[in-house]
C-alpha atoms as a PDB file:
ATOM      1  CA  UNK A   1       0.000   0.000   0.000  1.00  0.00           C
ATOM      2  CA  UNK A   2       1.026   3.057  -0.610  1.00  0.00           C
ATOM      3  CA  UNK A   3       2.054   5.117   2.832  1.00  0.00           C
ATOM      4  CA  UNK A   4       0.145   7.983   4.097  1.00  0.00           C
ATOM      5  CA  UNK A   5       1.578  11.295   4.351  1.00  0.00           C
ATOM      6  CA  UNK A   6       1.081  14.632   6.583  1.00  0.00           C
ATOM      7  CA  UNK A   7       0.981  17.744   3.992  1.00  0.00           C
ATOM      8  CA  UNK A   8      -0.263  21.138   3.952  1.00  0.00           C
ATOM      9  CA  UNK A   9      -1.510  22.317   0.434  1.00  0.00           C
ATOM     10  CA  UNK A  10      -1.213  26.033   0.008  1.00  0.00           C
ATOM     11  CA  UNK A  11      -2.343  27.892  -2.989  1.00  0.00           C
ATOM     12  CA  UNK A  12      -4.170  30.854  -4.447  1.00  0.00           C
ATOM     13  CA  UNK A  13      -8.435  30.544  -5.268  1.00  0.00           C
ATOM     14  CA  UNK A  14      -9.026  29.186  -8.192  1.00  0.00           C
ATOM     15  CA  UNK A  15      -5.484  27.314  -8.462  1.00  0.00           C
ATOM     16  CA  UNK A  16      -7.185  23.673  -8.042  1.00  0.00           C
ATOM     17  CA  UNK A  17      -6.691  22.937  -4.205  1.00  0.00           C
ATOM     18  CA  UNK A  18      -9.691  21.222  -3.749  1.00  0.00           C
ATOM     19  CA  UNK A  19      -9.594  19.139  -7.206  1.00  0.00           C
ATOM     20  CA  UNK A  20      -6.079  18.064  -5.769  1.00  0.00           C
ATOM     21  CA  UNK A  21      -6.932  18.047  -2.310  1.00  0.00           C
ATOM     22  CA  UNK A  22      -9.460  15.171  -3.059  1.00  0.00           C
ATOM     23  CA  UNK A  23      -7.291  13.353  -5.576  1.00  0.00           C
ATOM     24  CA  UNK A  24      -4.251  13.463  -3.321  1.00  0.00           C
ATOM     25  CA  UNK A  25      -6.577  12.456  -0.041  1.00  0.00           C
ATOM     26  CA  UNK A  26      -7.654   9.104  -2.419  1.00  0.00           C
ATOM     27  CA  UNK A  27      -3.972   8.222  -3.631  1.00  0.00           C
ATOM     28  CA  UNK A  28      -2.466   8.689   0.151  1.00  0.00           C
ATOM     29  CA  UNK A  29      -5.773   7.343   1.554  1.00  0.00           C
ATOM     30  CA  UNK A  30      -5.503  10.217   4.378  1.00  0.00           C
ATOM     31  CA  UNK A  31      -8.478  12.430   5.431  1.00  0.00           C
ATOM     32  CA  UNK A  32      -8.803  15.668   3.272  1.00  0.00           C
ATOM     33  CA  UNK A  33      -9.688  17.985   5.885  1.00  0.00           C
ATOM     34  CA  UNK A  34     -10.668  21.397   5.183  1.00  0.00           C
ATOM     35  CA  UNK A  35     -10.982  24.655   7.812  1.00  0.00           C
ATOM     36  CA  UNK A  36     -14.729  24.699   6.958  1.00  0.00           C
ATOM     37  CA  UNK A  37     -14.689  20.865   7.468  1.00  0.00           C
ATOM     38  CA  UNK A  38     -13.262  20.872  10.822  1.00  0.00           C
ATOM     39  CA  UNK A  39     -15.679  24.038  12.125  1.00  0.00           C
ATOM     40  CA  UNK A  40     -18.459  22.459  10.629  1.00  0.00           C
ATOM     41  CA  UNK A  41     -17.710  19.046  12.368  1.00  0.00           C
ATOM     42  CA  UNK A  42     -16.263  20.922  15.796  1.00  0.00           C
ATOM     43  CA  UNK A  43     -19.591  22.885  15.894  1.00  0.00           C
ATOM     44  CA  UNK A  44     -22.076  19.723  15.523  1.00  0.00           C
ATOM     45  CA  UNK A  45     -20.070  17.345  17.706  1.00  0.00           C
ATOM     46  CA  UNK A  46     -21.086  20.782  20.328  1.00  0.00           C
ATOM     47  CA  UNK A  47     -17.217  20.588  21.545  1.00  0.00           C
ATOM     48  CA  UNK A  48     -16.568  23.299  23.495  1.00  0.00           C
ATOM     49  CA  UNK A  49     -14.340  25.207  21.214  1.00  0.00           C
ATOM     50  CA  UNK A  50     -16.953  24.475  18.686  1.00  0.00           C
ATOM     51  CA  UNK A  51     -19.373  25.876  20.933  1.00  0.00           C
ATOM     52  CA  UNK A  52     -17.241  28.786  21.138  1.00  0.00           C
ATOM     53  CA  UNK A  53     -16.898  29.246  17.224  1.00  0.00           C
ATOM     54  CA  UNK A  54     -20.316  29.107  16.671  1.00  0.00           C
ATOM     55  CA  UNK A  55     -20.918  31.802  18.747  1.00  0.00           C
ATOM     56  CA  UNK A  56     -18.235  33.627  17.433  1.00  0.00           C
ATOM     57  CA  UNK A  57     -19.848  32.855  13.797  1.00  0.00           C
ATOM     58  CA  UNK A  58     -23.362  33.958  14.667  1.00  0.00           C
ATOM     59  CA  UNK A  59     -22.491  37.406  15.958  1.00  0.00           C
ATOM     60  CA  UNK A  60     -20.560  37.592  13.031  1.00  0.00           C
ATOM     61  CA  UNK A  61     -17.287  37.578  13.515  1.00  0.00           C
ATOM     62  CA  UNK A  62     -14.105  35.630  12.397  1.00  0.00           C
ATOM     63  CA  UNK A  63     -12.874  32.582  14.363  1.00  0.00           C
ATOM     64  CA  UNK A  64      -9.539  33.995  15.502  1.00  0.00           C
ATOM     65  CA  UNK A  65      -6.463  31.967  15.862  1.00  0.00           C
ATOM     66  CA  UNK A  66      -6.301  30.186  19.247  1.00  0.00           C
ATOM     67  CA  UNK A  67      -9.913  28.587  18.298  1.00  0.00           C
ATOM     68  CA  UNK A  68      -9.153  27.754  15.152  1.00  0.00           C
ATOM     69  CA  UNK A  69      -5.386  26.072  16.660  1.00  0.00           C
ATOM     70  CA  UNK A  70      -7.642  24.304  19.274  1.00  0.00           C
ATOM     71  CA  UNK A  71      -9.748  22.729  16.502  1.00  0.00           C
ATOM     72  CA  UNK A  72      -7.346  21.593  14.687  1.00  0.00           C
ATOM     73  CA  UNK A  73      -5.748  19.817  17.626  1.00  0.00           C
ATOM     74  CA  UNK A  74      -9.180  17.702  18.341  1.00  0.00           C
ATOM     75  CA  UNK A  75      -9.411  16.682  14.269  1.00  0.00           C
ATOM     76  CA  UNK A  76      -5.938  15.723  13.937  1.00  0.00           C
ATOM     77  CA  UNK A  77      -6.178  13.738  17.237  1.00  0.00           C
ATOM     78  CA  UNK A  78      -8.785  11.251  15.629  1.00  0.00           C
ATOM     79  CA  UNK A  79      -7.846   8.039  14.004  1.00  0.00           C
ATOM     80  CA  UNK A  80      -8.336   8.329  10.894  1.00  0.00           C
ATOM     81  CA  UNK A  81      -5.815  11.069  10.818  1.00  0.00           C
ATOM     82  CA  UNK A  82      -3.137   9.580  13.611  1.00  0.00           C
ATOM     83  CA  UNK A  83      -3.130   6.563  11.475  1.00  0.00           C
ATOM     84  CA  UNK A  84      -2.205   7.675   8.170  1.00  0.00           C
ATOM     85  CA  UNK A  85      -2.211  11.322   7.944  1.00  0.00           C
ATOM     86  CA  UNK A  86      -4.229  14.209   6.278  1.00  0.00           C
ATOM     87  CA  UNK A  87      -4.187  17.003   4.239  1.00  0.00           C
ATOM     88  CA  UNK A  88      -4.685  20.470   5.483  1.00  0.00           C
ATOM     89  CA  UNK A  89      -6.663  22.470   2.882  1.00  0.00           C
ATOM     90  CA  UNK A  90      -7.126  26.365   4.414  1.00  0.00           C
ATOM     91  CA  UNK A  91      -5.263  25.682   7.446  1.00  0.00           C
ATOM     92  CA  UNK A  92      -2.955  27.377   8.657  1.00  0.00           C
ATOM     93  CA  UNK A  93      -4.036  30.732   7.063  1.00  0.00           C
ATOM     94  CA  UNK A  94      -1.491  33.076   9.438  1.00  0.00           C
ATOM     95  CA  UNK A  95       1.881  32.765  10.407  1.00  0.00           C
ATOM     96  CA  UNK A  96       0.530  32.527  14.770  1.00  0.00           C
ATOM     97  CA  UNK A  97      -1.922  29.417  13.218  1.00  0.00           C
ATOM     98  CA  UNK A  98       1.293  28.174  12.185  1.00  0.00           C
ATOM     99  CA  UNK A  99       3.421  27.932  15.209  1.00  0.00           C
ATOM    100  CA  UNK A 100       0.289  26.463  16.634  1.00  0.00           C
ATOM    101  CA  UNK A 101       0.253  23.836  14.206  1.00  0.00           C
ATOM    102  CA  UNK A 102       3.759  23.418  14.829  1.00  0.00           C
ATOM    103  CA  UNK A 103       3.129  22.477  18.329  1.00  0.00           C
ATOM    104  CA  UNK A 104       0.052  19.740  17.583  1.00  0.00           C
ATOM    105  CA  UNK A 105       2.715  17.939  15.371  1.00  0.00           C
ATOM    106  CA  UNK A 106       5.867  18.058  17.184  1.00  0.00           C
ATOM    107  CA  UNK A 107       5.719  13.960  17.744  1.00  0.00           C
ATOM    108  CA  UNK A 108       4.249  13.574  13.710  1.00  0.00           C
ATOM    109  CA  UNK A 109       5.671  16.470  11.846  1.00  0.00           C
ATOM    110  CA  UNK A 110       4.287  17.352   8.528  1.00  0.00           C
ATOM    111  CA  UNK A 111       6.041  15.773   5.771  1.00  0.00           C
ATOM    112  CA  UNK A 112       5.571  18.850   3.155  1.00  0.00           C
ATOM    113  CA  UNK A 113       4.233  22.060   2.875  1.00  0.00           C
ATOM    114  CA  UNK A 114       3.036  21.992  -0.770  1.00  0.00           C
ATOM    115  CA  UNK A 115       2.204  25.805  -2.355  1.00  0.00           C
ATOM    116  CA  UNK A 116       0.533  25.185  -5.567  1.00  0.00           C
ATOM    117  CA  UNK A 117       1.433  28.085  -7.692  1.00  0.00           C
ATOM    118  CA  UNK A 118      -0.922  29.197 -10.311  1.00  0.00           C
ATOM    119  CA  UNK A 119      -0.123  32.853 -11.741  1.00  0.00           C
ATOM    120  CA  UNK A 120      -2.820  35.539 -10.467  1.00  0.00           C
ATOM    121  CA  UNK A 121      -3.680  36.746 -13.483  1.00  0.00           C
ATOM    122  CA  UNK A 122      -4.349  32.841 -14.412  1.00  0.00           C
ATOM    123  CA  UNK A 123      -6.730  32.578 -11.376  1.00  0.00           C
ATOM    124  CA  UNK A 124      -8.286  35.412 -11.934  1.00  0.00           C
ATOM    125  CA  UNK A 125      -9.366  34.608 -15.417  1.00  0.00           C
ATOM    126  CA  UNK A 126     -10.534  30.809 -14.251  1.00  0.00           C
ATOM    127  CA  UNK A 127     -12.637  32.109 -11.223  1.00  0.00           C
ATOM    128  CA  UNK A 128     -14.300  35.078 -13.285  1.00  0.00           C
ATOM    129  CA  UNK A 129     -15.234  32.403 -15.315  1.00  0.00           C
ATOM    130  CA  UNK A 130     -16.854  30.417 -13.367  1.00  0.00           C
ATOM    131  CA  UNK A 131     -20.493  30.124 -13.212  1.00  0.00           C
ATOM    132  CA  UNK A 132     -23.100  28.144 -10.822  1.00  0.00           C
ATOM    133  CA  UNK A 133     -26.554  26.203 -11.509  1.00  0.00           C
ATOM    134  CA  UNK A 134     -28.620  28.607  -8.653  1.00  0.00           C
ATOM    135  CA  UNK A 135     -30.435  25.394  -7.685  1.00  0.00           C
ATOM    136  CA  UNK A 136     -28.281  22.319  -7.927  1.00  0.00           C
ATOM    137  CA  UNK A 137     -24.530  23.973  -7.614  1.00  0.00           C
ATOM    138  CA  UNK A 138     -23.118  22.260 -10.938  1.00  0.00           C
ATOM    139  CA  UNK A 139     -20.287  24.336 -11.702  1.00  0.00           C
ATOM    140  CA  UNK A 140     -19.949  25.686 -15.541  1.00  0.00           C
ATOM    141  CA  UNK A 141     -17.096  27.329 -17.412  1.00  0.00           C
ATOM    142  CA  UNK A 142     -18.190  30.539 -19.393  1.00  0.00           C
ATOM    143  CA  UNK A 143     -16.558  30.475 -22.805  1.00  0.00           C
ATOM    144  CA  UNK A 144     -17.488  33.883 -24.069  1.00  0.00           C
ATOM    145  CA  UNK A 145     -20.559  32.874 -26.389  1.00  0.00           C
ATOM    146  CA  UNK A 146     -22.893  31.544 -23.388  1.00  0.00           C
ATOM    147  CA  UNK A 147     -26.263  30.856 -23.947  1.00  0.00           C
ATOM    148  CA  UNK A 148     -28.944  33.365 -23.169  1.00  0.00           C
ATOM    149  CA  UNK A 149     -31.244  32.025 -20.394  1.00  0.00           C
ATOM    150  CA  UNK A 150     -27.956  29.630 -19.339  1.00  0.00           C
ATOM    151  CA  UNK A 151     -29.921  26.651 -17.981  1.00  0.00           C
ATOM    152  CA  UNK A 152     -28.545  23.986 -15.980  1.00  0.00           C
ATOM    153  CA  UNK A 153     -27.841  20.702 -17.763  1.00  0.00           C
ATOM    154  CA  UNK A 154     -28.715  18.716 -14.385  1.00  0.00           C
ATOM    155  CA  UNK A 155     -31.575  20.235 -13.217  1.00  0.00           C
ATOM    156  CA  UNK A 156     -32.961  22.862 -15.578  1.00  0.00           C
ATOM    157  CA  UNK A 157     -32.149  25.573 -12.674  1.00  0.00           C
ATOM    158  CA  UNK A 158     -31.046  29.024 -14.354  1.00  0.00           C
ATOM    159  CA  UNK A 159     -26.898  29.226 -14.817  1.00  0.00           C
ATOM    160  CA  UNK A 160     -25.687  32.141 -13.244  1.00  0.00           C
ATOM    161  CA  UNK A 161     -22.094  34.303 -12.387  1.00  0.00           C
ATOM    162  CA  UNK A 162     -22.337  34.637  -8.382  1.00  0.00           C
ATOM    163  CA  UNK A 163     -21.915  37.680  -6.733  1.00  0.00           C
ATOM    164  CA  UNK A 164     -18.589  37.322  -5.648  1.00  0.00           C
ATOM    165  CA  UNK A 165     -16.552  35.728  -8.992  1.00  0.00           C
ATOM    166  CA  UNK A 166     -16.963  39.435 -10.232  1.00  0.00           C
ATOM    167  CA  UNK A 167     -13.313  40.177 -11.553  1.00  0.00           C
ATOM    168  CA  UNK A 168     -13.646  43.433  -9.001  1.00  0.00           C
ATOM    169  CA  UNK A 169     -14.238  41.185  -6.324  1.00  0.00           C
ATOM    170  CA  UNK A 170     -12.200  38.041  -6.975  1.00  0.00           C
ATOM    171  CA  UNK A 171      -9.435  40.507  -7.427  1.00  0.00           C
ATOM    172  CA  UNK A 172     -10.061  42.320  -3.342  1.00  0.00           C
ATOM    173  CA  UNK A 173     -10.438  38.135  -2.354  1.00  0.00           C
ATOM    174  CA  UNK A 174      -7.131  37.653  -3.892  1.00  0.00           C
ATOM    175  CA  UNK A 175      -5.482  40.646  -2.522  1.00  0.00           C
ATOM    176  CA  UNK A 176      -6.623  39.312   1.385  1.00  0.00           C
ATOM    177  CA  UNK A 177      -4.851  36.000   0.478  1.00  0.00           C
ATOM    178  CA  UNK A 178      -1.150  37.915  -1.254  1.00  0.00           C
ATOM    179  CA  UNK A 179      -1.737  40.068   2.623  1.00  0.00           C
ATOM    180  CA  UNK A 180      -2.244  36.894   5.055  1.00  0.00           C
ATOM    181  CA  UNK A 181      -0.406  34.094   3.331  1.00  0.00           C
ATOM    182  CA  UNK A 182       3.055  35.962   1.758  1.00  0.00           C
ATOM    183  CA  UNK A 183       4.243  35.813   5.756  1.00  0.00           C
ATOM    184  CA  UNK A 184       3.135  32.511   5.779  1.00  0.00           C
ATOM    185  CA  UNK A 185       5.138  31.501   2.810  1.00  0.00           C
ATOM    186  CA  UNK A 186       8.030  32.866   4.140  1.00  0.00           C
ATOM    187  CA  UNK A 187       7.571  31.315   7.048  1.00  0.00           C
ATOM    188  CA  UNK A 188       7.903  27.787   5.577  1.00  0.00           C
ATOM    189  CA  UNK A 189      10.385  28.993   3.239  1.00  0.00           C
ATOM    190  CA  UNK A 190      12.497  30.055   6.577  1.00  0.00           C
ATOM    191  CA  UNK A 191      11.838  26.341   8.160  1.00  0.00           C
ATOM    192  CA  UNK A 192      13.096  24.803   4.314  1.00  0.00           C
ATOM    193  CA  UNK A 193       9.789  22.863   4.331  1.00  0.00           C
ATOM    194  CA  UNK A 194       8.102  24.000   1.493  1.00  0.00           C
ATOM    195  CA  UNK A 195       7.339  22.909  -2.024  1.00  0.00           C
ATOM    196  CA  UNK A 196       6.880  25.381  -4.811  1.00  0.00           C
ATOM    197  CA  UNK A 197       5.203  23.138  -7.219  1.00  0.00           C
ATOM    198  CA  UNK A 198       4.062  24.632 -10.764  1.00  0.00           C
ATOM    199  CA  UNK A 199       0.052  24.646 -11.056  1.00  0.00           C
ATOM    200  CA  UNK A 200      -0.390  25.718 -14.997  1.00  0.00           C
ATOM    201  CA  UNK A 201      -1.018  22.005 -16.554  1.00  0.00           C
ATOM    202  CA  UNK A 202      -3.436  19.874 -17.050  1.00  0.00           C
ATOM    203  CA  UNK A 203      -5.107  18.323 -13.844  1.00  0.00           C
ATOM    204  CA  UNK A 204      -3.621  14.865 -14.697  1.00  0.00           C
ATOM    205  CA  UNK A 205      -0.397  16.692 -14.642  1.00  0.00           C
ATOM    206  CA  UNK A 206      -0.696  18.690 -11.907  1.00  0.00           C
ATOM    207  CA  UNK A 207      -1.007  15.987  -9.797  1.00  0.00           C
ATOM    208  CA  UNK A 208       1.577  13.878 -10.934  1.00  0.00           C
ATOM    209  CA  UNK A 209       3.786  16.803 -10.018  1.00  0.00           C
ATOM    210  CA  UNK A 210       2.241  17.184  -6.592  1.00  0.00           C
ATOM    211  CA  UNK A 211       2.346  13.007  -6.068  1.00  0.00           C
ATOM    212  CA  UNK A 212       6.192  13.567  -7.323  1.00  0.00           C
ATOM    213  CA  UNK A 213       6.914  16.591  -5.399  1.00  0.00           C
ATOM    214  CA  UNK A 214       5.703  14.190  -1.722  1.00  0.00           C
ATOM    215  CA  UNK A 215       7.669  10.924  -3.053  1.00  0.00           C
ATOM    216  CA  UNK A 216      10.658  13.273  -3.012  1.00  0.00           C
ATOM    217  CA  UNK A 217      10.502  14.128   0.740  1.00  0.00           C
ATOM    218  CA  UNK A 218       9.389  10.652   1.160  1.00  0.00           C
ATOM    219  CA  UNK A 219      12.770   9.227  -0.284  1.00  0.00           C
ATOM    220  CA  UNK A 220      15.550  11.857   1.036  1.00  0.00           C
ATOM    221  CA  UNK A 221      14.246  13.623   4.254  1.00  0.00           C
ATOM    222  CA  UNK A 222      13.831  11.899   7.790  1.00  0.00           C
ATOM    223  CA  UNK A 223      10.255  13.390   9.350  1.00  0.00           C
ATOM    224  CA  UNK A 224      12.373  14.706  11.836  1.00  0.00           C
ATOM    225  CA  UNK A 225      14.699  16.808   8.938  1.00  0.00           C
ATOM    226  CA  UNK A 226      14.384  19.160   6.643  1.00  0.00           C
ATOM    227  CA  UNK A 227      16.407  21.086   4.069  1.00  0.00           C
ATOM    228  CA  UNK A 228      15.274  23.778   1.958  1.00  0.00           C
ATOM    229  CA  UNK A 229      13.522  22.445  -1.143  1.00  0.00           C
ATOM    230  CA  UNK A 230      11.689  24.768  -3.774  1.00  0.00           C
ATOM    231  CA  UNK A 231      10.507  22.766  -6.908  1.00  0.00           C
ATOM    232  CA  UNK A 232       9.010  25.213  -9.482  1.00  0.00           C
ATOM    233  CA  UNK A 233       8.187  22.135 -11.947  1.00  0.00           C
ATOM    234  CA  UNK A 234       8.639  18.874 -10.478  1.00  0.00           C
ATOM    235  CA  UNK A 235       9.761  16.869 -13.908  1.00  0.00           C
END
């Protein structure tokens, strides 16, 4: 069988983390465990840092950091993910989520900090793009002569651009991530842990660079070593 792995998958919106995320969770077989995920679960389980977030999230507000670290640390002490591993998708998000992760994993370190890198102007383009069955969800591409009602090939629901995949506002989401997660990247730059791996390819491709990128740290680093790796194109 092929062994699990502990990996953090970092990347802009729209770059494919959650096409990956899911394709790399079934070829590790590790838990693919997302920040909504693990609020979501933390909050109906009524934990009591789930109780906490919940209240946080219905006056609101933002979960801030130590709930978020605490949260984390009850997920990634279940089986499923002591077993074989995981892969973080939106977590950590700031440098202080970071060193808290840091400290859940001191015994099980993570194997690789993977940053999917897909140009902005790339993203950009794919996301303002994107359009959404109001009803059912299917997802649809926009190729520039769109039919006029769009409906839904599923469910006959109309096939509209949401609200927020706007090029104005995809651009403001994209400047929030460049503000929170350059100090993060840095951060794991600083440690030698992460892996630059290049994004623009197909999604067969993609992943082959991503599966190559974790049988690299696999076969040359101890979990308890690191060196400083950056792999723009994993070959």
């Amino acid at each position: 069988m092929i062994p699990g792995a502990r990996l953090i998958l970092l990347g802009r919106q729209g770059a494919g983390k959650g096409t990956q995320c899911v394709r790399l969770s079934r070829h590790f077989v590790v838990p693919h465990i997302s920040t909504g995920d693990m609020l979501r679960a933390a909050v109906r389980e009524g934990t009591p840092l789930g109780t906490m977030a919940k209240e946080v999230m219905d006056a609101g507000g933002l979960v801030g950091d130590e709930i978020m670290v605490g949260i984390v640390a009850e997920r990634l002490a279940k089986p499923d993910a002591v077993g074989r591993g995981y892969i973080l998708d939106g977590f950590p998000r700031t440098v202080p989520q970071a060193n808290g992760l840091d400290d859940i994993t001191a015994d099980r370190p993570i194997d690789a900090v993977l940053d999917l890198d897909v140009p902005r102007e790339l993203v950009l383009q794919r996301i303002s793009a994107r359009r959404v069955c109001r009803d059912c969800g299917t997802n649809y591409v926009a190729g520039g002569v769109d039919k006029e009602p769009w409906i839904c090939d599923v469910c006959g629901g109309d096939v509209t651009q949401r609200d927020d995949d706007t090029p104005e506002a995809v651009s403001r989401r994209l400047d929030l991530y460049e503000e929170q997660t350059a100090p993060l990247i840095e951060y794991y730059e600083r440690q030698g842990r992460l892996i630059v791996v290049d994004g623009v390819a197909s999604t067969d491709e993609v992943f082959r660079r991503l599966t190559a990128a974790v049988s690299y740290t696999h076969l040359t680093l101890p979990t308890s070593y690191s060196v400083e790796i950056s792999v723009v194109a994993v070959p």
